[in-house]
N, C-alpha and C. Protein backbone atom coordinates (compact mmCIF):
# COMPACT_ATOMS: atom_id res chain seq x y z
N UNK A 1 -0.02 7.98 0.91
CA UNK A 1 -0.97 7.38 0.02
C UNK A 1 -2.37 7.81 0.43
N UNK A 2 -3.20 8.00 -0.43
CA UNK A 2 -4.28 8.47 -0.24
C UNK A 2 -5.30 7.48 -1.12
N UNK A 3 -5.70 7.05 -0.64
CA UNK A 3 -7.12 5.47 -1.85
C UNK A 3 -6.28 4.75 -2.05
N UNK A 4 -4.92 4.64 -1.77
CA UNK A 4 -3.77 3.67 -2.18
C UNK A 4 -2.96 4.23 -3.51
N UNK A 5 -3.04 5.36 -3.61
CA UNK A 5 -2.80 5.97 -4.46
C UNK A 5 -1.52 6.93 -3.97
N UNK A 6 -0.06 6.81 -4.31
CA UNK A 6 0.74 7.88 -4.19
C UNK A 6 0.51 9.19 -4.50
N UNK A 7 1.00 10.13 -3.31
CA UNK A 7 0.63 11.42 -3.95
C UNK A 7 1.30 12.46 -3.60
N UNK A 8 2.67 11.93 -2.75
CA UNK A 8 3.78 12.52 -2.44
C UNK A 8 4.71 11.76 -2.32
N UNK A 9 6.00 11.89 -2.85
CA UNK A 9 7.12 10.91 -2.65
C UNK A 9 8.60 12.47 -2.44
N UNK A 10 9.30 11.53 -1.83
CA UNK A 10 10.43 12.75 -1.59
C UNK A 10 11.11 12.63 -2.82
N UNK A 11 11.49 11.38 -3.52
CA UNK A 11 12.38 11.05 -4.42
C UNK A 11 11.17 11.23 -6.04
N UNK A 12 10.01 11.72 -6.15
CA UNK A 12 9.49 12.07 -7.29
C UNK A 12 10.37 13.10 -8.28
N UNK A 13 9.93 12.53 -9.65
CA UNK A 13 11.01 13.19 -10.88
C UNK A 13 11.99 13.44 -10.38
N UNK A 14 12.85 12.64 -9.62
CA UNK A 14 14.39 12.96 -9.55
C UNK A 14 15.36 11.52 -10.11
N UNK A 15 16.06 11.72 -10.23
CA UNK A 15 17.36 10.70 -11.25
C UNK A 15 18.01 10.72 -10.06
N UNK A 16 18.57 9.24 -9.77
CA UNK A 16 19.55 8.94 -9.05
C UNK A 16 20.36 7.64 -8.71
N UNK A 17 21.39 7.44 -8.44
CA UNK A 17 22.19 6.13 -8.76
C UNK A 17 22.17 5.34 -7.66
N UNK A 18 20.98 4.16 -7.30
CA UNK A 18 21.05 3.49 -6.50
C UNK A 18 21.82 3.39 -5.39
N UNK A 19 22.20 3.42 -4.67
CA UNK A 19 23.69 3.43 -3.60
C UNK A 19 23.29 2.05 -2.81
N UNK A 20 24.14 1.23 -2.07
CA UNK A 20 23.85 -0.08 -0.94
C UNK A 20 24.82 0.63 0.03
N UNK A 21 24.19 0.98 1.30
CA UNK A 21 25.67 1.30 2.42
C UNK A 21 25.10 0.17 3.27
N UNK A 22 26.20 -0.15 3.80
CA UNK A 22 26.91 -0.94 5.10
C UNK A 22 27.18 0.31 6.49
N UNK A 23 26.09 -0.27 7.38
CA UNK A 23 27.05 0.54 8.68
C UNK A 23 26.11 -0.59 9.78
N UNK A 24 27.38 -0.80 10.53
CA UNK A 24 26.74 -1.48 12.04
C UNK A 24 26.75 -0.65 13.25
N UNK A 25 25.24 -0.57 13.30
CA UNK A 25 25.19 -0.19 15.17
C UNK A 25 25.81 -0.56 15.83
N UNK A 26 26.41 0.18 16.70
CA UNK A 26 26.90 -0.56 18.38
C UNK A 26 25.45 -0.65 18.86
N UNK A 27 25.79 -0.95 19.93
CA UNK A 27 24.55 -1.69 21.01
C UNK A 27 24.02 0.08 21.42
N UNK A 28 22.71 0.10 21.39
CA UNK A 28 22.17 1.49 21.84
C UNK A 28 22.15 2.47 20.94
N UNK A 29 22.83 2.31 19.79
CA UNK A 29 23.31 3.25 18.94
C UNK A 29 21.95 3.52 17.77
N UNK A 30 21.26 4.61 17.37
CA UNK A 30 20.38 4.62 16.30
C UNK A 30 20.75 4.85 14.76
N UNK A 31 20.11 4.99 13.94
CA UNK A 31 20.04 5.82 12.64
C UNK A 31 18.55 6.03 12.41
N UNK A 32 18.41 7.75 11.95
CA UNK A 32 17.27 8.35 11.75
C UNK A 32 17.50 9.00 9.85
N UNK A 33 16.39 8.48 9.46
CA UNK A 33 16.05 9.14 8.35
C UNK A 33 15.05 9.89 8.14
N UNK A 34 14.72 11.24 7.74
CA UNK A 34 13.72 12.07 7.52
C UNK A 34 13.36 12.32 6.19
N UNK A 35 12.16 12.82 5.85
CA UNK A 35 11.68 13.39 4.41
C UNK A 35 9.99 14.04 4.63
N UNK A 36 10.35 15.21 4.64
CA UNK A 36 9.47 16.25 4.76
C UNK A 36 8.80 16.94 3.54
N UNK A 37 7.61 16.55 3.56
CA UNK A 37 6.32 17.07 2.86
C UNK A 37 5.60 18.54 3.23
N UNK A 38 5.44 19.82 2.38
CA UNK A 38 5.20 20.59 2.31
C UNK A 38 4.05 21.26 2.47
N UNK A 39 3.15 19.80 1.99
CA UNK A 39 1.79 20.11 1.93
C UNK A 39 1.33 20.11 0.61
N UNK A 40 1.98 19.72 -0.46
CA UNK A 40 1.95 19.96 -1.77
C UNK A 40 1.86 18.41 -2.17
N UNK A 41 1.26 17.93 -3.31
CA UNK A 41 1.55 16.51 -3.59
C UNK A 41 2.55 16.57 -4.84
N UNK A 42 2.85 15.90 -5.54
CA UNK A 42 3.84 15.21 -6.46
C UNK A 42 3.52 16.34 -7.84
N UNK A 43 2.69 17.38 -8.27
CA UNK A 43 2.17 18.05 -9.39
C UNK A 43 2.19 19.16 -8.48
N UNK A 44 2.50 19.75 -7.14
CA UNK A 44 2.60 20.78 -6.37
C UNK A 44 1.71 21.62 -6.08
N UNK A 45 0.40 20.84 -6.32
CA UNK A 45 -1.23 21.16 -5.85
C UNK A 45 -0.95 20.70 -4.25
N UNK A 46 -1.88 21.31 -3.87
CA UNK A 46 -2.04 21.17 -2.19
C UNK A 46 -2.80 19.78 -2.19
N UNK A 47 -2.26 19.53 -0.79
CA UNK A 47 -3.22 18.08 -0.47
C UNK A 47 -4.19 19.03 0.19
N UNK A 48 -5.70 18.07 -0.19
CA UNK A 48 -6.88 18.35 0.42
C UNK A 48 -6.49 17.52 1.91
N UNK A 49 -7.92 18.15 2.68
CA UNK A 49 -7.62 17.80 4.14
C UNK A 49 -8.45 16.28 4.12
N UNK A 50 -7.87 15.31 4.72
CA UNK A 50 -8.51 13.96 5.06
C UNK A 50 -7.36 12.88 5.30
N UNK A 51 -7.55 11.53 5.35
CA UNK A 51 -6.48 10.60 5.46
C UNK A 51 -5.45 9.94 4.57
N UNK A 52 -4.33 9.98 4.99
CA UNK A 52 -2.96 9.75 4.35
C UNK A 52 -2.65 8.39 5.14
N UNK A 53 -1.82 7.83 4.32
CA UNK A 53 -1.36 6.79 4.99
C UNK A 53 0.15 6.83 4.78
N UNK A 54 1.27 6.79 5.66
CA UNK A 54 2.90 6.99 5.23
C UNK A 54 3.47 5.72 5.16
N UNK A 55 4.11 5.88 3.96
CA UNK A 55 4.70 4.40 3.78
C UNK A 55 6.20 4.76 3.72
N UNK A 56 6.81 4.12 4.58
CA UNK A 56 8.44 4.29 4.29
C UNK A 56 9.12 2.89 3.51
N UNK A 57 10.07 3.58 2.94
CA UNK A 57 10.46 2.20 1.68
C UNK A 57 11.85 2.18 1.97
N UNK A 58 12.41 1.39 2.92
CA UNK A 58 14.05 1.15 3.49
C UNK A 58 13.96 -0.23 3.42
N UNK A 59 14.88 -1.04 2.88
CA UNK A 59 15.77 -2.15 2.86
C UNK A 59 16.92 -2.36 4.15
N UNK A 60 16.46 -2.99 4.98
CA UNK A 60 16.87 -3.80 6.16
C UNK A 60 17.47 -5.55 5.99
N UNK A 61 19.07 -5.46 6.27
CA UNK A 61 19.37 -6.63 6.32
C UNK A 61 20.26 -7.05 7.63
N UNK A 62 19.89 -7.99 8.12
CA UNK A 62 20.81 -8.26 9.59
C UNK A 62 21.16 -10.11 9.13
N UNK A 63 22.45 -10.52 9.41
CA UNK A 63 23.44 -10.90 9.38
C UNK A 63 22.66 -12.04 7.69
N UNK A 64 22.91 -11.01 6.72
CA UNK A 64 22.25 -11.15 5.00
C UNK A 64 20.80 -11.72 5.17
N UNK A 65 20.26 -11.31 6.19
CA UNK A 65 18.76 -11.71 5.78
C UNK A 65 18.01 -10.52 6.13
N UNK A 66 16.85 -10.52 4.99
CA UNK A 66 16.47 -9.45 5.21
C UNK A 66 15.28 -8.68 5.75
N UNK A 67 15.05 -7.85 6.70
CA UNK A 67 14.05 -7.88 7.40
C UNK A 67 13.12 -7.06 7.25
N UNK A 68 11.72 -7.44 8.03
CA UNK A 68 10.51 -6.70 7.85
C UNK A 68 10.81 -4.90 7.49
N UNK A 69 9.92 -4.83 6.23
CA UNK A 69 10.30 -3.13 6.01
C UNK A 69 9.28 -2.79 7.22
N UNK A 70 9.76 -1.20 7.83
CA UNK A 70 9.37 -0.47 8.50
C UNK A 70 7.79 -0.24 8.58
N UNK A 71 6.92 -0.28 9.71
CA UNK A 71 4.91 -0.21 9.38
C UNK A 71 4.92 1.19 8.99
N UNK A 72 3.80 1.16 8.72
CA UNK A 72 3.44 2.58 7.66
C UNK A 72 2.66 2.62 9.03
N UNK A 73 1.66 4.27 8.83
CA UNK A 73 1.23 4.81 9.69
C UNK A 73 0.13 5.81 8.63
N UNK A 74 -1.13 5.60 9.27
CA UNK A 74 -1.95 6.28 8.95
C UNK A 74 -1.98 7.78 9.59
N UNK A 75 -2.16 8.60 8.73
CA UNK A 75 -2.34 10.24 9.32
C UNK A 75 -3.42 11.24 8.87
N UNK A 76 -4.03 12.03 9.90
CA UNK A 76 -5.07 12.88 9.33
C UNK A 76 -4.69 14.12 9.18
N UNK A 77 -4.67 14.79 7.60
CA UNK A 77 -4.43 15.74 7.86
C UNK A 77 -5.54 16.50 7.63
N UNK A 78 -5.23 17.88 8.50
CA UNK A 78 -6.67 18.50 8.70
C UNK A 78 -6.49 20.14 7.48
């Protein structure tokens, strides 16, 4: 986000059928999700250089309640 304004999303103009998965960690055990930006925003113009802010949008539930989404993180790109 840039002014609070989206300006890259991984899932932009794409169609797709909701999914809900179920998986439990063992103890120690992770899950990593990635989505990599090009440098291009959502119309495939370049981002100008200055501050971004990353927002990740995951749905977290532990034993059906559901928990704090993931902090976003401000970034400079140069």
């Amino acid at each position: 986000m840039n002014n609070g304004q989206e300006v890259w999303s991984a899932f932009y103009n794409q169609l797709f059928m909701q999914v809900m998965m179920e998986h439990q960690l063992a103890p120690g055990e992770s899950m990593r999700f990635n989505a990599q930006c090009e440098g291009n925003d959502n119309q495939g113009e370049p981002l100008t250089a200055g501050s971004y802010q990353v927002v990740p949008e995951l749905v977290l539930f532990l034993d059906n309640k559901r928990l704090s989404p993931p902090a976003s993180e401000d970034i400079l790109l140069k």
